[in-house]
N, C-alpha and C. Protein backbone atom coordinates (compact mmCIF):
# COMPACT_ATOMS: atom_id res chain seq x y z
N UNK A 1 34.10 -30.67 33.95
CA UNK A 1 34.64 -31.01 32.64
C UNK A 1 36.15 -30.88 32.66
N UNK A 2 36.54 -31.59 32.10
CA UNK A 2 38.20 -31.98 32.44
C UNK A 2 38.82 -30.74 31.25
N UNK A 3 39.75 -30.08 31.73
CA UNK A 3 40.46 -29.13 30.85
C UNK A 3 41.81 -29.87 29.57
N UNK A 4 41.49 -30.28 28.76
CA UNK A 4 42.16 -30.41 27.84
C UNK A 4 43.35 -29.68 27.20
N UNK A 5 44.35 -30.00 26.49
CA UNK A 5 45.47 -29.17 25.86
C UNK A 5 46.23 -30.33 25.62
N UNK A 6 48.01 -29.32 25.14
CA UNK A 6 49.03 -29.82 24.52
C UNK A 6 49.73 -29.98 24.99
N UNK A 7 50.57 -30.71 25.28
CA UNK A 7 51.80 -30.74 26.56
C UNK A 7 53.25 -30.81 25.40
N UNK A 8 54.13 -29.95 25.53
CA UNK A 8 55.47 -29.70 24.74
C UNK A 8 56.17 -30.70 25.32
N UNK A 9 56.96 -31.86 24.57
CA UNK A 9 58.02 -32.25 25.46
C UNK A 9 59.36 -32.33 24.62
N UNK A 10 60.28 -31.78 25.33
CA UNK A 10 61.23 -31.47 24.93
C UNK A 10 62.27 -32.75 24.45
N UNK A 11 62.67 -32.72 23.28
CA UNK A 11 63.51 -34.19 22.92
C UNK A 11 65.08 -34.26 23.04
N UNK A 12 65.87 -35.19 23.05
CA UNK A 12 67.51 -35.28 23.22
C UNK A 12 67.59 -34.86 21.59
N UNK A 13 68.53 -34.07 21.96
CA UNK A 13 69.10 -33.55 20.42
C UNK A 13 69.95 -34.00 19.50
N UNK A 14 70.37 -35.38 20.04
CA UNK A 14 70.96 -36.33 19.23
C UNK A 14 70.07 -37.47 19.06
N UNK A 15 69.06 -37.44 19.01
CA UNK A 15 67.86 -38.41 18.76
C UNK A 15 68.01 -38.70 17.09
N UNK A 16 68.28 -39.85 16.80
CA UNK A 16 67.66 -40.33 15.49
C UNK A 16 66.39 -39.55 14.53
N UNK A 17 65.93 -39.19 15.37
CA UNK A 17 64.51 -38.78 14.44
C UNK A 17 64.87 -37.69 13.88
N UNK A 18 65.88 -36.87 14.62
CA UNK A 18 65.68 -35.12 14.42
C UNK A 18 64.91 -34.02 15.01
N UNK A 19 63.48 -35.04 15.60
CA UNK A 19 62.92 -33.79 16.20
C UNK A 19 63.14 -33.24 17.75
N UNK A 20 63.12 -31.72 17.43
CA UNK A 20 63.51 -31.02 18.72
C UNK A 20 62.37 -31.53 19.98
N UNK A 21 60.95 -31.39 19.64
CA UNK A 21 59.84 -31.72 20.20
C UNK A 21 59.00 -32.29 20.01
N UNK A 22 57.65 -32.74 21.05
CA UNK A 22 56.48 -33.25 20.59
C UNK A 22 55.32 -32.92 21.46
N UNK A 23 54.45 -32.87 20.76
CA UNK A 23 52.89 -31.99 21.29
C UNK A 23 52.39 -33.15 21.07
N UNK A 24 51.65 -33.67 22.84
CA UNK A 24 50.47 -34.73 22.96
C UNK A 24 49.50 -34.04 23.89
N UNK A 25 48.64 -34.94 23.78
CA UNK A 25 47.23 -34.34 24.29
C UNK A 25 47.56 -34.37 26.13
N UNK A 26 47.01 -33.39 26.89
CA UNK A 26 46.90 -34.12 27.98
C UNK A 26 45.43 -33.51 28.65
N UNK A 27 45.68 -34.00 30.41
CA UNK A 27 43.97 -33.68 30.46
C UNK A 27 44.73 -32.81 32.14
N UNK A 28 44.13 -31.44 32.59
CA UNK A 28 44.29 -30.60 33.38
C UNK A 28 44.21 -31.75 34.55
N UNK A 29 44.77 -31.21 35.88
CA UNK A 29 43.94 -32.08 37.10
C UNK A 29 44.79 -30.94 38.04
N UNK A 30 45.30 -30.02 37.93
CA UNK A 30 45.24 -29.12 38.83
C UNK A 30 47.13 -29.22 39.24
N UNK A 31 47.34 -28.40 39.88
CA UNK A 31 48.39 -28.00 40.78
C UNK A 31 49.46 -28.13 39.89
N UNK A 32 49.50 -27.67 38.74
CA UNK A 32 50.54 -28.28 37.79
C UNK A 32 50.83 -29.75 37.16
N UNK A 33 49.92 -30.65 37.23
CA UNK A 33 49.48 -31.60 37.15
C UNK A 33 49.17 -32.04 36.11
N UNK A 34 49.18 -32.91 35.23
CA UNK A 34 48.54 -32.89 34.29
C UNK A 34 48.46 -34.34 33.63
N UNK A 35 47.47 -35.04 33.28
CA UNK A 35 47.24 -36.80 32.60
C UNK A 35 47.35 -36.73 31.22
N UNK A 36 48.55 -37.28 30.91
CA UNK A 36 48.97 -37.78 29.40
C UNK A 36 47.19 -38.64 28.51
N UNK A 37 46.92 -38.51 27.92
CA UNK A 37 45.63 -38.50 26.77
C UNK A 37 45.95 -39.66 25.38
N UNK A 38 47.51 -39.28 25.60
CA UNK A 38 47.65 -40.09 24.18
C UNK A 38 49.17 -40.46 24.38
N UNK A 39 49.26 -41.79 23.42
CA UNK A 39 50.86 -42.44 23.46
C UNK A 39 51.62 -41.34 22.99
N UNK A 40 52.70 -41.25 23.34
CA UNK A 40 53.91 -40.29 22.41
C UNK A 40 54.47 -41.32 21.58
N UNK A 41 54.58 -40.17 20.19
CA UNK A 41 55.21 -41.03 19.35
C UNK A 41 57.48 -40.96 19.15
N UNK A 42 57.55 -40.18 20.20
CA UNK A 42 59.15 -40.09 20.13
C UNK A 42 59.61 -39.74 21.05
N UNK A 43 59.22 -39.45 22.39
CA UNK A 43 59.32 -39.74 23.48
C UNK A 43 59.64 -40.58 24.27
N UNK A 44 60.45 -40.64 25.02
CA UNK A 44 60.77 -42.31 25.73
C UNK A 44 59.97 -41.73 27.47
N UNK A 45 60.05 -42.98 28.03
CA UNK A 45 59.77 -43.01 29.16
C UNK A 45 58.28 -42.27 29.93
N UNK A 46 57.36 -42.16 28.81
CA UNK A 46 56.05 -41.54 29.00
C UNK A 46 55.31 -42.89 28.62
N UNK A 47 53.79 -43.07 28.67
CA UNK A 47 52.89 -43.40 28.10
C UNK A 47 51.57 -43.28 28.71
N UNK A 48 50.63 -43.46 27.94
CA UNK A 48 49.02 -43.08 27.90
C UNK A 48 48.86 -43.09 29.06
N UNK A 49 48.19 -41.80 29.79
CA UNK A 49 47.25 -41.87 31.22
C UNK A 49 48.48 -42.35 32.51
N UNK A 50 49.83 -41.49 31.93
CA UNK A 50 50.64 -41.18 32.88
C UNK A 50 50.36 -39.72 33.88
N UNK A 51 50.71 -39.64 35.00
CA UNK A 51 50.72 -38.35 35.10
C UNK A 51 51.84 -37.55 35.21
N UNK A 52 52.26 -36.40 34.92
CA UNK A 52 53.34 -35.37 34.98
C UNK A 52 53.25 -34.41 35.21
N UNK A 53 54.17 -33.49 35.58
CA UNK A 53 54.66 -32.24 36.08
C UNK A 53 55.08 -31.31 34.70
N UNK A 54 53.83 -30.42 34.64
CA UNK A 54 54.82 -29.57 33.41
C UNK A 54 54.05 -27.70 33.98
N UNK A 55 55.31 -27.04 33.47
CA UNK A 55 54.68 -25.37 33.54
C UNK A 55 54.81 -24.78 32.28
N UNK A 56 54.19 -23.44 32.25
CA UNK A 56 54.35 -22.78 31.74
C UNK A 56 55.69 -22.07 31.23
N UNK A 57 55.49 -22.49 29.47
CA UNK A 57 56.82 -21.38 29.50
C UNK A 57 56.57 -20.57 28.20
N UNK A 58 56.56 -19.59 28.46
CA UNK A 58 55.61 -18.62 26.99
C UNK A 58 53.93 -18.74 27.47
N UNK A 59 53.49 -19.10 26.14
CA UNK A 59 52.28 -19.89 25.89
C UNK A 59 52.51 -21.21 25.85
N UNK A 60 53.47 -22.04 25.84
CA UNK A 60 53.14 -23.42 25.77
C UNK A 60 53.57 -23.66 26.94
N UNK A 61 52.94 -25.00 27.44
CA UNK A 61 52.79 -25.86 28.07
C UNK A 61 53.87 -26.91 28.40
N UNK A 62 55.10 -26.72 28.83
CA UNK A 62 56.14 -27.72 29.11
C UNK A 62 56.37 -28.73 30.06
N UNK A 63 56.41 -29.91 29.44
CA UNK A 63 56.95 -31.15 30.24
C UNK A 63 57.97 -30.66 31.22
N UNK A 64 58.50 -31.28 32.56
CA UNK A 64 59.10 -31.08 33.66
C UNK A 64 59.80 -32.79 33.90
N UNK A 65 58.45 -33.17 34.74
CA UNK A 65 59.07 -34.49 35.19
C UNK A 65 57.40 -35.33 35.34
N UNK A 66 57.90 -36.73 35.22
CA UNK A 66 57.16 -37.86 35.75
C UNK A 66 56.73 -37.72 37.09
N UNK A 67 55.07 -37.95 37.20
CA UNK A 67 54.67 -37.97 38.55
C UNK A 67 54.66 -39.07 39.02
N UNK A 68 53.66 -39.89 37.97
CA UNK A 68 53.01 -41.08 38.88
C UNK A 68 53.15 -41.91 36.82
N UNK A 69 53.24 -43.38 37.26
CA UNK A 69 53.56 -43.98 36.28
C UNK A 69 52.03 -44.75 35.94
N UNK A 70 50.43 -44.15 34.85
CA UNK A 70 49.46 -44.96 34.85
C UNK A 70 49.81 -46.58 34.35
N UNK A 71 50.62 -47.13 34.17
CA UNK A 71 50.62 -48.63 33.67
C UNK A 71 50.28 -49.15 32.86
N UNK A 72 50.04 -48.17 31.87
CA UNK A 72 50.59 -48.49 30.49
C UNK A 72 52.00 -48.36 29.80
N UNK A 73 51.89 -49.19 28.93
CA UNK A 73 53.51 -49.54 27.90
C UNK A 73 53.36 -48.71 26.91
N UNK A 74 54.25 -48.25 26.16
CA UNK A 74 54.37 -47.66 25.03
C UNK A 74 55.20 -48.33 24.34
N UNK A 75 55.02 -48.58 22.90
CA UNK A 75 56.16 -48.83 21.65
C UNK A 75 55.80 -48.09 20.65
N UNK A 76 56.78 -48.61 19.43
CA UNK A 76 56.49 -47.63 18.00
C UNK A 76 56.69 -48.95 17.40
N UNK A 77 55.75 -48.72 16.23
CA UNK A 77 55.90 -49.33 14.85
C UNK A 77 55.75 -49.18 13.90
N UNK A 78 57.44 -49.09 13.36
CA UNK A 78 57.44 -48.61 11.94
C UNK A 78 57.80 -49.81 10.66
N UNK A 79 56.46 -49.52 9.99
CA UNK A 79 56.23 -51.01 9.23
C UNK A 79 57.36 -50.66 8.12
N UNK A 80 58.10 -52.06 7.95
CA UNK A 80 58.97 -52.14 6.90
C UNK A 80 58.08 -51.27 5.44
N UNK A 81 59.34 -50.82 4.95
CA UNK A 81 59.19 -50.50 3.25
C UNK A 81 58.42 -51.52 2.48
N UNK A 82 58.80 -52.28 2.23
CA UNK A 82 58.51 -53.85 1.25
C UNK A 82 57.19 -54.24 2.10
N UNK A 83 56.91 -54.36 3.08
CA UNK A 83 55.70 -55.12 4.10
C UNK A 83 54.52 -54.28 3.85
N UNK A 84 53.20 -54.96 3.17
CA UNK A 84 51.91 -54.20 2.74
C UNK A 84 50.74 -54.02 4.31
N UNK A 85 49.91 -53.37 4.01
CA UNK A 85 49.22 -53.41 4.71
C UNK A 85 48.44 -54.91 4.90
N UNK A 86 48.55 -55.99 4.28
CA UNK A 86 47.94 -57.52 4.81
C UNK A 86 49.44 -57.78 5.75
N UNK A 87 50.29 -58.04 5.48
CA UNK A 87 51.18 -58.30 5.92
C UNK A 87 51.37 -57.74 7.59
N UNK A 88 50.75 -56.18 7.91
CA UNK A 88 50.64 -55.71 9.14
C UNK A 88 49.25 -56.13 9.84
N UNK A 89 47.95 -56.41 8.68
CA UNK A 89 47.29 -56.61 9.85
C UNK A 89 47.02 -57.69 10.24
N UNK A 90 47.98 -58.91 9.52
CA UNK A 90 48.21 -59.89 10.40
C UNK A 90 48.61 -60.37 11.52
N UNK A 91 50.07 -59.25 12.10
CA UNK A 91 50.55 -59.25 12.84
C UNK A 91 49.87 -58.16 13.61
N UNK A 92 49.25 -57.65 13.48
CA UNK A 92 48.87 -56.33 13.94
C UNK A 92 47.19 -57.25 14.68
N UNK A 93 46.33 -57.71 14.02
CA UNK A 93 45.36 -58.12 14.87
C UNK A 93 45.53 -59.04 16.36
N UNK A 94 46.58 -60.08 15.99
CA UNK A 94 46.41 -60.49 17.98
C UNK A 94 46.64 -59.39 18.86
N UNK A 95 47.44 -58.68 18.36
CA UNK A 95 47.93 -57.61 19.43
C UNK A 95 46.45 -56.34 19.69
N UNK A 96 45.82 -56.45 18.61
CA UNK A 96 44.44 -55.46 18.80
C UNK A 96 43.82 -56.50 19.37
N UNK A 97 43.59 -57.93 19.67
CA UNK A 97 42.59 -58.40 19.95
C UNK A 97 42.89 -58.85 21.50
N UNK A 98 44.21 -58.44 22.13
CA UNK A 98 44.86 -58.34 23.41
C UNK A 98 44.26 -56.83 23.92
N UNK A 99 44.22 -56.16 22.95
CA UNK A 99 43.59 -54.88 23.51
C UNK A 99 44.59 -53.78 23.22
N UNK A 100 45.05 -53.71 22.39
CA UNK A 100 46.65 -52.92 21.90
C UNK A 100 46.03 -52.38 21.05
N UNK A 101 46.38 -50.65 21.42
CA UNK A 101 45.77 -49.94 20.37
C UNK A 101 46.54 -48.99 19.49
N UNK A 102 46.99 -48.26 18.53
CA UNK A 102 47.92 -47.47 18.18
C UNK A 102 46.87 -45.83 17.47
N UNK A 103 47.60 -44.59 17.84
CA UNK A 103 47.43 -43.79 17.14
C UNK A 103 48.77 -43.77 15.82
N UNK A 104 48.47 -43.64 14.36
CA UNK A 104 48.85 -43.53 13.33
C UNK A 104 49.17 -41.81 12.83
N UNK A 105 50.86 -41.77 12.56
CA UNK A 105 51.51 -40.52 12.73
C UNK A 105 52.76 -40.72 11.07
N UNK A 106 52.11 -39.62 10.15
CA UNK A 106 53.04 -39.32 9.15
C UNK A 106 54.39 -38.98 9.06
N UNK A 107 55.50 -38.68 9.50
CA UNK A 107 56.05 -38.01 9.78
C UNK A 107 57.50 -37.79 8.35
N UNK A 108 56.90 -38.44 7.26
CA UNK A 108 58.03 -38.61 5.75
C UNK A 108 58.14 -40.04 5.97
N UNK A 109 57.34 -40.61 6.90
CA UNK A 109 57.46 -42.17 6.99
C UNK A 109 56.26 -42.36 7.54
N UNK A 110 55.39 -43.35 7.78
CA UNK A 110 54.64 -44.01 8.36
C UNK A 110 55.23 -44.57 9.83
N UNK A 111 54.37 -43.47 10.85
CA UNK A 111 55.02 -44.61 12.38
C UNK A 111 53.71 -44.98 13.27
N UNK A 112 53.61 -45.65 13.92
CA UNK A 112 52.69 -45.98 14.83
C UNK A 112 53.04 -46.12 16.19
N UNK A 113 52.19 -45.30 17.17
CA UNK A 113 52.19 -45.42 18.97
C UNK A 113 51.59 -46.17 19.11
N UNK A 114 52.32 -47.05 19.83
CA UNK A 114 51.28 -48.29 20.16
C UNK A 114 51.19 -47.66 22.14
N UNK A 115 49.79 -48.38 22.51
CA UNK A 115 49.33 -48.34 23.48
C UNK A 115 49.13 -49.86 24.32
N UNK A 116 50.07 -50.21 24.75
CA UNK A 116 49.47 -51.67 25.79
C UNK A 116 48.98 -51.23 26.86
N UNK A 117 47.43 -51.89 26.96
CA UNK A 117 46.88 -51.39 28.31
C UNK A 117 47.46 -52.20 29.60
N UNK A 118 47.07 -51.66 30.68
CA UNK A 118 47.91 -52.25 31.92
C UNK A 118 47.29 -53.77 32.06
N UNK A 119 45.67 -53.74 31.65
CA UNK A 119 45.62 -55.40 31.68
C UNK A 119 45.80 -56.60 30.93
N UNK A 120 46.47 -55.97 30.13
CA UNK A 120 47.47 -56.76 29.68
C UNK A 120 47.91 -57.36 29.43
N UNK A 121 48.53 -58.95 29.30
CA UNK A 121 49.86 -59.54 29.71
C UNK A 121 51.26 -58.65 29.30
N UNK A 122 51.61 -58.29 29.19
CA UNK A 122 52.76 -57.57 28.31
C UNK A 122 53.75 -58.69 27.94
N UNK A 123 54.26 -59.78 28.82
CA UNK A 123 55.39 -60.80 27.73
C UNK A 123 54.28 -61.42 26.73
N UNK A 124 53.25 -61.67 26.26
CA UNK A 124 52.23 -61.74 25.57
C UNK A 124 52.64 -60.98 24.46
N UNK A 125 52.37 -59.85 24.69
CA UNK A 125 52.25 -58.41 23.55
C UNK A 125 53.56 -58.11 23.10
N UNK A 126 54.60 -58.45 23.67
CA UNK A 126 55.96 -57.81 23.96
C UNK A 126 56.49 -58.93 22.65
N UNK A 127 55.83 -60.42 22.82
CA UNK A 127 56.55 -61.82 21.71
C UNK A 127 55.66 -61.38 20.50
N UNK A 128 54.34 -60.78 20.77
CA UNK A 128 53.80 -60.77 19.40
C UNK A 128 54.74 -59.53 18.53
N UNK A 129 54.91 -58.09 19.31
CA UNK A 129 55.88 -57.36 18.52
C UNK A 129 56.99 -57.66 17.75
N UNK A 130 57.46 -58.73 19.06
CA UNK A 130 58.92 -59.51 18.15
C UNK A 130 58.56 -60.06 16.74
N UNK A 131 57.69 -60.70 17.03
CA UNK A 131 57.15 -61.73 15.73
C UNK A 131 57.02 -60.73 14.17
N UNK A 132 56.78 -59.91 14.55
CA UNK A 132 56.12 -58.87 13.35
C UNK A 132 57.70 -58.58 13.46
N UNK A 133 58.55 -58.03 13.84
CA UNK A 133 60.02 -57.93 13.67
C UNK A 133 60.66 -58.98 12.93
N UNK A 134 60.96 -59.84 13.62
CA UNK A 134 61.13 -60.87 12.72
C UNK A 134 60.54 -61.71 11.37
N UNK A 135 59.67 -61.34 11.22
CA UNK A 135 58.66 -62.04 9.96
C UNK A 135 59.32 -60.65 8.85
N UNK A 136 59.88 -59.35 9.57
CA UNK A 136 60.37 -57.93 8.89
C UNK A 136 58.64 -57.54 7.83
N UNK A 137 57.90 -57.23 8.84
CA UNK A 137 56.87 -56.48 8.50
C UNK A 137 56.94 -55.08 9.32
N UNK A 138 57.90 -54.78 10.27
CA UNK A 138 58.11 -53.87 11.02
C UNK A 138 59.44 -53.83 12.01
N UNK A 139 59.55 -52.74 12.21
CA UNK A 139 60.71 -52.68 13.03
C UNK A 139 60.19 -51.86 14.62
N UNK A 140 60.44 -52.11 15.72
CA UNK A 140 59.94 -51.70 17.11
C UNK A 140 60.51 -51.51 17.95
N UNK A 141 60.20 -50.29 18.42
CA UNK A 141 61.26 -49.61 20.02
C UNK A 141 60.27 -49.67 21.17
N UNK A 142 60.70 -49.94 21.96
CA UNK A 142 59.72 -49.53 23.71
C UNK A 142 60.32 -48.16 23.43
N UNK A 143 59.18 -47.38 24.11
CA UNK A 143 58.85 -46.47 24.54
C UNK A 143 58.90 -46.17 25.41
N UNK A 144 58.10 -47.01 26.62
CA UNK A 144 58.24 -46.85 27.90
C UNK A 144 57.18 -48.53 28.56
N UNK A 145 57.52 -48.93 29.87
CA UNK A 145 57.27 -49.69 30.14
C UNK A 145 56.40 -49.37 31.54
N UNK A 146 55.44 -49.36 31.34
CA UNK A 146 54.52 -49.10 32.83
C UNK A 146 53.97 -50.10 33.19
N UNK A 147 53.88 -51.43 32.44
CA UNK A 147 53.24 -52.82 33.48
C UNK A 147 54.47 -53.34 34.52
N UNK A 148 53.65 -53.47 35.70
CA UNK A 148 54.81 -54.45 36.67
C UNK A 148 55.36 -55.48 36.04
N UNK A 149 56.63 -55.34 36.14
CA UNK A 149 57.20 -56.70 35.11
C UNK A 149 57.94 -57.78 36.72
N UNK A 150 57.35 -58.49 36.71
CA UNK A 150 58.29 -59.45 37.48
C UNK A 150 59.14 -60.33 37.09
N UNK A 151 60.72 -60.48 37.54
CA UNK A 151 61.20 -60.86 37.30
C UNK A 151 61.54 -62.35 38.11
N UNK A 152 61.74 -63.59 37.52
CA UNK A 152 62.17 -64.96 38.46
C UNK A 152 63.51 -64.85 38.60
């Protein structure tokens, strides 16, 4: 049975958001090791079913470094003020029906982790985000980028 917990990761302190940290799920695998469980919602350069390096410091559980990159993408989406919920799940269903999933996070605003799985297309998923940007039903950051992107 896979050992479960919280992984602390420590944030830049001039970050927009304000927050110092963030607690996501991860899953044990030994030697200091440990598989990310869930998108981060303010975190850069992580996403779902990454693996990383974190120790002990106290009782919690601290981020270190990137091991191995699982190949998933991460973004956020934070739906405009004025933009209703029809308005998102318009834009919001091709991208679920690509296979894009989000955990939903309060934070004095409404934000969303989005999850692109590695199979993907990502310039696919990447034009539908735009679209919801531009139509201003939401506004969107990468997070982190784990599909092979080739470039011509």
């Amino acid at each position: 049975m896979a050992n479960i917990g919280k992984l602390t990761i420590d944030l830049p302190d001039d970050a927009e958001h304000g927050r110092a940290s963030e607690n996501i799920f991860v899953e044990g695998l030994g030697h200091d090791r440990y598989r990310l469980q869930s998108t981060p919602f303010f975190a850069t350069g992580l996403s779902y079913r990454d693996i990383v390096i974190a120790r002990k410091r106290g009782s919690q559980l601290v981020f270190e470094k990137l091991l191995f990159i699982g190949g998933h993408s991460s973004y956020r989406i934070r739906p405009s003020d004025h933009a209703g919920q029809r308005a998102f799940r318009t834009y919001w269903t091709p991208l679920r029906d690509l296979g894009c999933t989000y955990d939903e996070g309060n934070f004095g605003y409404l934000l969303y982790a989005v999850d692109i799985p590695p199979d993907t297309d990502i310039a696919t998923a990447r034009a539908l985000l735009e679209a919801g940007t531009a139509a201003g039903v939401w506004e969107v950051e990468e997070g982190a980028v784990g599909h092979l992107v080739v470039k011509s």
